[in-house]
PDB file of N, CA and C in Angstrom:
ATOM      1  N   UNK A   1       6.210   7.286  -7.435  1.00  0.00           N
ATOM      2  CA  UNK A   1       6.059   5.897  -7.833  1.00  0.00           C
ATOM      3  C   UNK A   1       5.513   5.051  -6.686  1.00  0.00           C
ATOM      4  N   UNK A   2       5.834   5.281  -5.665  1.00  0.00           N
ATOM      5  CA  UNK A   2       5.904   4.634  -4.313  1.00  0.00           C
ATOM      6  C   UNK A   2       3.776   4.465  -4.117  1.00  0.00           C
ATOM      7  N   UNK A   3       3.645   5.934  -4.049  1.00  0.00           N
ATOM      8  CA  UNK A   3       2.263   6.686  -3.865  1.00  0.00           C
ATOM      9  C   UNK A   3       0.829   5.575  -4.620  1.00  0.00           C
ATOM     10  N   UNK A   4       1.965   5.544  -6.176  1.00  0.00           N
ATOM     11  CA  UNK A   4       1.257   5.169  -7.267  1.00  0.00           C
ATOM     12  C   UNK A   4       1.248   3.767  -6.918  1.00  0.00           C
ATOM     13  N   UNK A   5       1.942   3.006  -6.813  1.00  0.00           N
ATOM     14  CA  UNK A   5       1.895   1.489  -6.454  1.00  0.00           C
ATOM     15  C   UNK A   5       0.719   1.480  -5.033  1.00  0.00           C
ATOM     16  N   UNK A   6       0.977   2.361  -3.980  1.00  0.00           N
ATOM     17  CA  UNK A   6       0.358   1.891  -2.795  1.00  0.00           C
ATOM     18  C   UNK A   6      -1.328   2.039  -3.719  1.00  0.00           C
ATOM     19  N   UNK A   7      -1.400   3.031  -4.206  1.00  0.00           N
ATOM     20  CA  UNK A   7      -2.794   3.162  -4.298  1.00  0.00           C
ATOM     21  C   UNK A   7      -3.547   1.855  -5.909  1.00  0.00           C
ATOM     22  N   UNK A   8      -2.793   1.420  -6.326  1.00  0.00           N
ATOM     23  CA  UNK A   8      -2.911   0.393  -6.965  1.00  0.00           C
ATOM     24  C   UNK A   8      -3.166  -1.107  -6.217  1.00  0.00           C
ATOM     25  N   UNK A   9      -2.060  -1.379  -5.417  1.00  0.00           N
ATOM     26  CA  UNK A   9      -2.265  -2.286  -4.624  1.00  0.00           C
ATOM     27  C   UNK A   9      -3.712  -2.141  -4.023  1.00  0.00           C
ATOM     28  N   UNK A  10      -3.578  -1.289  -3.463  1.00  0.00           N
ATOM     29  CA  UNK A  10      -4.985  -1.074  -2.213  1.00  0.00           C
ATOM     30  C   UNK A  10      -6.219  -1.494  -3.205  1.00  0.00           C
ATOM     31  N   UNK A  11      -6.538  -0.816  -4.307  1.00  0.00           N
ATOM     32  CA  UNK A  11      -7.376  -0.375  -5.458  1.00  0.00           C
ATOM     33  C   UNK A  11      -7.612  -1.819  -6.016  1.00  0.00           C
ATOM     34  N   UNK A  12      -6.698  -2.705  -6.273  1.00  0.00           N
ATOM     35  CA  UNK A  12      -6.684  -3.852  -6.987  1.00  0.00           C
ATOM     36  C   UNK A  12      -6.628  -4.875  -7.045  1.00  0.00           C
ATOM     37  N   UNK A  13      -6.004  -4.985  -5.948  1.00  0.00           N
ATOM     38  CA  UNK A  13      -4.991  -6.036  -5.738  1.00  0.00           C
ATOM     39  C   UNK A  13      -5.898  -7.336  -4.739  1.00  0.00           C
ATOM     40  N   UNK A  14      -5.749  -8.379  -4.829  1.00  0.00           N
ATOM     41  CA  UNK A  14      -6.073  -9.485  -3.954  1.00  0.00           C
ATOM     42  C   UNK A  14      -5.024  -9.420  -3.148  1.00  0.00           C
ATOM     43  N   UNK A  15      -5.503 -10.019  -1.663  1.00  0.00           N
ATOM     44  CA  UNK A  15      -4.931  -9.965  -0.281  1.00  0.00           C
ATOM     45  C   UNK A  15      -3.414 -11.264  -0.874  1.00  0.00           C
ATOM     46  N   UNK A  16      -2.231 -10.288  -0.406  1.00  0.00           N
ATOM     47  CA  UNK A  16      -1.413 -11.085  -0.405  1.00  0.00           C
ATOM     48  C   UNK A  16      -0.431 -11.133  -1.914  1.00  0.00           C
ATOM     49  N   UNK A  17      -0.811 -10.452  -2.673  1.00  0.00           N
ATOM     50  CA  UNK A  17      -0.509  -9.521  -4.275  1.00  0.00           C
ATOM     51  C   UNK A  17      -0.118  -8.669  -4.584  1.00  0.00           C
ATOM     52  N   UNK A  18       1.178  -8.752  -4.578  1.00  0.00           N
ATOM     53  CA  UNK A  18       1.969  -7.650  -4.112  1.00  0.00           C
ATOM     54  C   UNK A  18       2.235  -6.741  -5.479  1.00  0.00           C
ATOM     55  N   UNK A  19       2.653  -5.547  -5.405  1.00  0.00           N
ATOM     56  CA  UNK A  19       2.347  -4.186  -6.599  1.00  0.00           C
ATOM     57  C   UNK A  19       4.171  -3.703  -6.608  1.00  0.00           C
ATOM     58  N   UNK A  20       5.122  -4.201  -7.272  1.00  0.00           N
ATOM     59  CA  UNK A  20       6.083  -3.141  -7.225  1.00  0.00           C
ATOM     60  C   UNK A  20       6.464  -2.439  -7.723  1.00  0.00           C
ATOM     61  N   UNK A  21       7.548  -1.598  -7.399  1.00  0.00           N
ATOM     62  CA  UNK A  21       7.483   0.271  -7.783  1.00  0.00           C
ATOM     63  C   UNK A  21       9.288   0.148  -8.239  1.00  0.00           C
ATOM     64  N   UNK A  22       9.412   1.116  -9.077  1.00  0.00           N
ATOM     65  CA  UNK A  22      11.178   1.572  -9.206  1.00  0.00           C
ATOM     66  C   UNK A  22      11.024   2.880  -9.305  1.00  0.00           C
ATOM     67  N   UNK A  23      11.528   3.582  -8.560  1.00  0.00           N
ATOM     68  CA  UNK A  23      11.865   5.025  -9.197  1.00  0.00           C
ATOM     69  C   UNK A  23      13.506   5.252 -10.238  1.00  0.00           C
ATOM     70  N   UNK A  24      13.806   5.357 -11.320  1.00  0.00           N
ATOM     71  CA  UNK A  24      14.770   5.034 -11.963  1.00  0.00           C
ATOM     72  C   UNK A  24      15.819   6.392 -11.508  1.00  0.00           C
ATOM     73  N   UNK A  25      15.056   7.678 -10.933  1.00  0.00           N
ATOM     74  CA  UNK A  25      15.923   8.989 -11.046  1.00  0.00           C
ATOM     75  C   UNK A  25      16.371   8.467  -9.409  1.00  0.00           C
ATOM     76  N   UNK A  26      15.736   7.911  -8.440  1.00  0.00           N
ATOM     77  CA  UNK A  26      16.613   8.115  -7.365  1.00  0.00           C
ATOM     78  C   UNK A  26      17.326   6.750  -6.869  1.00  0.00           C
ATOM     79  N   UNK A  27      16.979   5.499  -8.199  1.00  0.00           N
ATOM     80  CA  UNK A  27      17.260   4.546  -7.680  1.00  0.00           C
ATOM     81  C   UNK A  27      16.702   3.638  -6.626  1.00  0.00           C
ATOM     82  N   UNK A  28      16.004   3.784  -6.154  1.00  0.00           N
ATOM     83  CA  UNK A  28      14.801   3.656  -4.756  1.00  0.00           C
ATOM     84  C   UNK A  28      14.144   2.512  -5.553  1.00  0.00           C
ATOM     85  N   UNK A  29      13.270   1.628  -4.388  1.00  0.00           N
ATOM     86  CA  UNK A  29      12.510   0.284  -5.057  1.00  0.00           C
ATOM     87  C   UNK A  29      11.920  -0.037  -3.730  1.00  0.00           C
ATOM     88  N   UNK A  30      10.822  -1.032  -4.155  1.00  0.00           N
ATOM     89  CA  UNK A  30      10.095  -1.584  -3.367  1.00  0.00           C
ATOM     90  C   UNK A  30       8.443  -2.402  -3.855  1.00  0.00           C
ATOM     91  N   UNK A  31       7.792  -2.526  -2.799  1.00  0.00           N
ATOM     92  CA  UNK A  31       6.436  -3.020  -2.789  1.00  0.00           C
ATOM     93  C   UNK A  31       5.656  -2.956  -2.375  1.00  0.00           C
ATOM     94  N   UNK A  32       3.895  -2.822  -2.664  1.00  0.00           N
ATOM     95  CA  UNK A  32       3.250  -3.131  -1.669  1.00  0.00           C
ATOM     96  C   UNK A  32       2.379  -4.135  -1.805  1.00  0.00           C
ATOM     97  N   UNK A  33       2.466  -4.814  -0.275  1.00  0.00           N
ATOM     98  CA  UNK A  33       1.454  -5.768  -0.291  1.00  0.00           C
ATOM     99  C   UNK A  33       0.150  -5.998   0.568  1.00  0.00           C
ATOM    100  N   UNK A  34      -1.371  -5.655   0.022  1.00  0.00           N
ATOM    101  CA  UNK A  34      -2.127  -5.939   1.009  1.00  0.00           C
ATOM    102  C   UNK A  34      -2.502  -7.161   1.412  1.00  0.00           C
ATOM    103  N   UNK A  35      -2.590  -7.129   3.128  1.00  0.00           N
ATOM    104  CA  UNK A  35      -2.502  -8.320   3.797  1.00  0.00           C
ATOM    105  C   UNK A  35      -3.820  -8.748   4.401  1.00  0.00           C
ATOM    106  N   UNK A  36      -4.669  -7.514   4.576  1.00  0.00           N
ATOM    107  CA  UNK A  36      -5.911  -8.213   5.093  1.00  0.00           C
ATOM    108  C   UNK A  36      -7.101  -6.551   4.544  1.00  0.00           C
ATOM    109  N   UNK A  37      -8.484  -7.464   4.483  1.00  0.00           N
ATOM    110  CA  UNK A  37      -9.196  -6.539   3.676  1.00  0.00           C
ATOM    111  C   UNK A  37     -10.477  -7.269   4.590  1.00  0.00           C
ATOM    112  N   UNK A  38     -11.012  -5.820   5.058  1.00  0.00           N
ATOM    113  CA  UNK A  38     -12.445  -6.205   6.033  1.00  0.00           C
ATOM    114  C   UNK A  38     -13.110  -4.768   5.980  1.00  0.00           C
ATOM    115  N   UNK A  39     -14.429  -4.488   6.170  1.00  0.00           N
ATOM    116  CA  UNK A  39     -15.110  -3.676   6.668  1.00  0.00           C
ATOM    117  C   UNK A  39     -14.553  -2.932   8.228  1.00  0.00           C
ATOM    118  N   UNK A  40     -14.995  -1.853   8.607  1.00  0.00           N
ATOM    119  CA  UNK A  40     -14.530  -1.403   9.936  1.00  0.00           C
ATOM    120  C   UNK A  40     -15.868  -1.001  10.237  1.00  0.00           C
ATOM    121  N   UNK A  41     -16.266  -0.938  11.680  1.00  0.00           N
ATOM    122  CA  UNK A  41     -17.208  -1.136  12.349  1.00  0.00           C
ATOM    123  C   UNK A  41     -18.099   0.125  12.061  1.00  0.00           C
ATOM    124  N   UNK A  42     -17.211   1.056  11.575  1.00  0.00           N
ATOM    125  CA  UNK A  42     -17.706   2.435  10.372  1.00  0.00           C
ATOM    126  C   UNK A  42     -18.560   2.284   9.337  1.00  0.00           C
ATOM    127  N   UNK A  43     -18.452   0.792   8.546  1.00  0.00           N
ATOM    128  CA  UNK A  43     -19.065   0.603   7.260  1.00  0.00           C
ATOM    129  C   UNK A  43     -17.614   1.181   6.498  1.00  0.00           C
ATOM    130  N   UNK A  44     -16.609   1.368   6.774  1.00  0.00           N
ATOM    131  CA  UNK A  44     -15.442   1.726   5.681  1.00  0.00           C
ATOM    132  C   UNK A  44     -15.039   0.203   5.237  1.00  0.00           C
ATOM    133  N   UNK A  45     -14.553   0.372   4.044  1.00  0.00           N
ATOM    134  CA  UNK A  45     -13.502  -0.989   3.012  1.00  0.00           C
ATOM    135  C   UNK A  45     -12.498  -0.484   3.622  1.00  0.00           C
ATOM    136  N   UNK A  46     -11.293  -1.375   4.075  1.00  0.00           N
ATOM    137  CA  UNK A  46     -10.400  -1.389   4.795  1.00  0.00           C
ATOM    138  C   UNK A  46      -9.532  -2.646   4.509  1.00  0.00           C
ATOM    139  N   UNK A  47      -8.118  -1.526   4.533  1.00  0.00           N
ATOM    140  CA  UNK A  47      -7.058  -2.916   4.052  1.00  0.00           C
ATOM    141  C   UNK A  47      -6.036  -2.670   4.700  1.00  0.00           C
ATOM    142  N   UNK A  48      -5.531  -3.711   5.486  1.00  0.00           N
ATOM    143  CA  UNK A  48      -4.075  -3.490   6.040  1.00  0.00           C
ATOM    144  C   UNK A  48      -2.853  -4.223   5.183  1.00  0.00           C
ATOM    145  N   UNK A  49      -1.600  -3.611   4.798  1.00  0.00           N
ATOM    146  CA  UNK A  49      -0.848  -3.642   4.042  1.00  0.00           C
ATOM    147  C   UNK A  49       0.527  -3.468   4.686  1.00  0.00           C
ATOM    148  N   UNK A  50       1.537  -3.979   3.720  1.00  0.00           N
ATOM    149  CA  UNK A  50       2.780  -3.782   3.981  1.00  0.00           C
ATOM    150  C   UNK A  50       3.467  -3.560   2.345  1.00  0.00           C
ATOM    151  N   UNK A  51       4.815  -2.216   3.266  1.00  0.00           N
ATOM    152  CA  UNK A  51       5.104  -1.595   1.975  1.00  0.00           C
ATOM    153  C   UNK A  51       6.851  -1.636   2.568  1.00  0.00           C
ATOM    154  N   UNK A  52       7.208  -2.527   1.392  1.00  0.00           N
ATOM    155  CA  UNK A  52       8.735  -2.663   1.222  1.00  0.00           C
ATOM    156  C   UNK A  52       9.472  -1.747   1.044  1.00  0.00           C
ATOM    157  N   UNK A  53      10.374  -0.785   1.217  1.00  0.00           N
ATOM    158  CA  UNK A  53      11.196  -0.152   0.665  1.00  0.00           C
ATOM    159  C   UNK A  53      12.452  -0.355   0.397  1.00  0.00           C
ATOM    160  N   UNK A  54      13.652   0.184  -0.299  1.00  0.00           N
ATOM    161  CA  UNK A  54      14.874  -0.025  -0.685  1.00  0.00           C
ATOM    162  C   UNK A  54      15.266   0.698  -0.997  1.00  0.00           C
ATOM    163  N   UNK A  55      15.584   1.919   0.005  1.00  0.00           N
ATOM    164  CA  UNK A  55      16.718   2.772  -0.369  1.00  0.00           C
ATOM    165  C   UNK A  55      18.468   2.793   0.088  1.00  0.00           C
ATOM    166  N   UNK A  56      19.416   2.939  -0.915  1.00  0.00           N
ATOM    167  CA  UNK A  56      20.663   2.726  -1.241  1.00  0.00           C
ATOM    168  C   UNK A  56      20.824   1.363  -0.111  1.00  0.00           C
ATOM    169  N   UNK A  57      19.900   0.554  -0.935  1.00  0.00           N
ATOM    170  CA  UNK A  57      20.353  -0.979  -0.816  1.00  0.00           C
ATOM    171  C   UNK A  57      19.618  -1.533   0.296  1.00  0.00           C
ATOM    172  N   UNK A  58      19.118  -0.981   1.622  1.00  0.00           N
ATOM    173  CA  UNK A  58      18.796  -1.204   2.520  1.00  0.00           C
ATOM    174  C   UNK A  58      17.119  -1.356   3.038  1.00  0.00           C
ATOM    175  N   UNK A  59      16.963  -2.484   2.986  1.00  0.00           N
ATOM    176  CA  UNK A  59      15.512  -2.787   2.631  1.00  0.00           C
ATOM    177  C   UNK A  59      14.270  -2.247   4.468  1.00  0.00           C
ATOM    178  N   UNK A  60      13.683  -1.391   3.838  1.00  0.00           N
ATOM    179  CA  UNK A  60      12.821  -1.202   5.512  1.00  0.00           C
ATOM    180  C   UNK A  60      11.695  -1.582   4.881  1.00  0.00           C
ATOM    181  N   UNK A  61      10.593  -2.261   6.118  1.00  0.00           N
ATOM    182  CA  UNK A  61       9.143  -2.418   5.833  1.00  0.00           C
ATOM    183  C   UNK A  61       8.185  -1.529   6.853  1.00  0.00           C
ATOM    184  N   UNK A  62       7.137  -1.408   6.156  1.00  0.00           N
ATOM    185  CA  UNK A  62       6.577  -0.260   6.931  1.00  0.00           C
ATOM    186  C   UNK A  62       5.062  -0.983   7.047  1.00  0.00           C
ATOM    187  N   UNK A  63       4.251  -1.066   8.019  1.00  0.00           N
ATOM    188  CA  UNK A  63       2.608  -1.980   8.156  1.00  0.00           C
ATOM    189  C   UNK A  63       2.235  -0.981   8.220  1.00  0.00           C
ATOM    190  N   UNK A  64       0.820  -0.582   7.444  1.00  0.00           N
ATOM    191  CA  UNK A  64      -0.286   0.100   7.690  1.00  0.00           C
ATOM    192  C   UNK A  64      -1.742  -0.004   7.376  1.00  0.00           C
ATOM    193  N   UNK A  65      -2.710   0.527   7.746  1.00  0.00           N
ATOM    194  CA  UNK A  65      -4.360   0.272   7.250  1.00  0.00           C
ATOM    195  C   UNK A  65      -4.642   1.882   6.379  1.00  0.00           C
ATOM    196  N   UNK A  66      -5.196   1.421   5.764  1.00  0.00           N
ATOM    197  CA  UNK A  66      -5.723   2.351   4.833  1.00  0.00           C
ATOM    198  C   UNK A  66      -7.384   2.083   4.923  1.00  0.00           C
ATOM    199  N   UNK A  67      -8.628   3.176   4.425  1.00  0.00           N
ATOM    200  CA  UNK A  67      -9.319   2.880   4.613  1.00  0.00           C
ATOM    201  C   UNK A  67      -9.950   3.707   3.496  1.00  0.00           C
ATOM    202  N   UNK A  68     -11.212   3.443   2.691  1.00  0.00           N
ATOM    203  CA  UNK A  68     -11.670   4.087   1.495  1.00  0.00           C
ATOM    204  C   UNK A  68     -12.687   4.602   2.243  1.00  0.00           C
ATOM    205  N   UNK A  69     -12.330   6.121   1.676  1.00  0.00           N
ATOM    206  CA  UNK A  69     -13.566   7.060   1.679  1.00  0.00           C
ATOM    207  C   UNK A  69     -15.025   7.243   0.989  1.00  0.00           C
ATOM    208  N   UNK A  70     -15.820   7.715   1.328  1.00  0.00           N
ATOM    209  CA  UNK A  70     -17.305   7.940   0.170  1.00  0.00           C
ATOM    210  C   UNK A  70     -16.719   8.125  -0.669  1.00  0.00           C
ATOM    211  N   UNK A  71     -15.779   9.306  -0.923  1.00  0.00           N
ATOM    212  CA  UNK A  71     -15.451   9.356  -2.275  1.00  0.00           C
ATOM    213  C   UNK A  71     -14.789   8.835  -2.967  1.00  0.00           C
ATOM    214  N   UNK A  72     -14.276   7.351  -2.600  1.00  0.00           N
ATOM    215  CA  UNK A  72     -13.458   6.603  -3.704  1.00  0.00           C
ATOM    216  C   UNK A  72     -11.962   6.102  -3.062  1.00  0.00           C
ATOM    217  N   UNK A  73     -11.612   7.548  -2.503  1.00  0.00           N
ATOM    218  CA  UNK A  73      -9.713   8.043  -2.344  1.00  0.00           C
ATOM    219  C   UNK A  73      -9.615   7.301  -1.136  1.00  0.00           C
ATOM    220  N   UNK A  74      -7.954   6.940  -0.626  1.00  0.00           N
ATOM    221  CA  UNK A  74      -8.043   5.728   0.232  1.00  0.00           C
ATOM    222  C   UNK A  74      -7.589   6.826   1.642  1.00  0.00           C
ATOM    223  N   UNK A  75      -7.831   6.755   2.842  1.00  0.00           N
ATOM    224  CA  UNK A  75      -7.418   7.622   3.501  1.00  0.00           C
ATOM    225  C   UNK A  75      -6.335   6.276   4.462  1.00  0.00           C
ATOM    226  N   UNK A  76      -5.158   6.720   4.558  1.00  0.00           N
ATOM    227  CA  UNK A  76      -3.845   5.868   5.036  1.00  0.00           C
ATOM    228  C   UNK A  76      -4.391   6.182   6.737  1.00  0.00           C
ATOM    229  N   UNK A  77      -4.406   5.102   7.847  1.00  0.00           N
ATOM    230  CA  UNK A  77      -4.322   5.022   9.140  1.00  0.00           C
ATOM    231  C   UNK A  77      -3.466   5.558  10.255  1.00  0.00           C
ATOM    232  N   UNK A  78      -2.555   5.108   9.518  1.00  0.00           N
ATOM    233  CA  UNK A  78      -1.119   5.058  10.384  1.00  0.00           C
ATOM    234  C   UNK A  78      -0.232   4.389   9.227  1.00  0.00           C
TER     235      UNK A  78
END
């Protein structure tokens, strides 16, 4: 679910539009939100994002850039 939201967000989403996720079997939740969307000096589409999580109650956030490949698929940075 997690996977499926990030790549929606990235895919769809306007900067700052956040995508959230439930997994119902493990209880788990969260979001993602992309925060900034630019070219990289590559010629790649590029988005840096933040992705909420919530597992057994305890909320972590995680920042990362993702960057789209020729072929479409988003390749994650860090």
């Amino acid at each position: 679910k997690a996977g499926q939201a990030q790549h929606v967000a990235l895919e769809r989403n306007r900067t700052g539009v956040a995508t959230a996720w439930s997994n119902p079997d493990s209880g788990h939740s969260g979001s993602v939100t992309p925060t900034r969307t630019y070219r990289s000096s590559g010629g790649e589409n590029c988005r840096d994002y933040t992705h909420e999580v919530v597992i057994d109650g305890k909320r972590q956030t995680v920042n990362g850039t993702a960057c789209r490949k020729p072929d479409g698929t988003w390749r994650v940075l860090n």
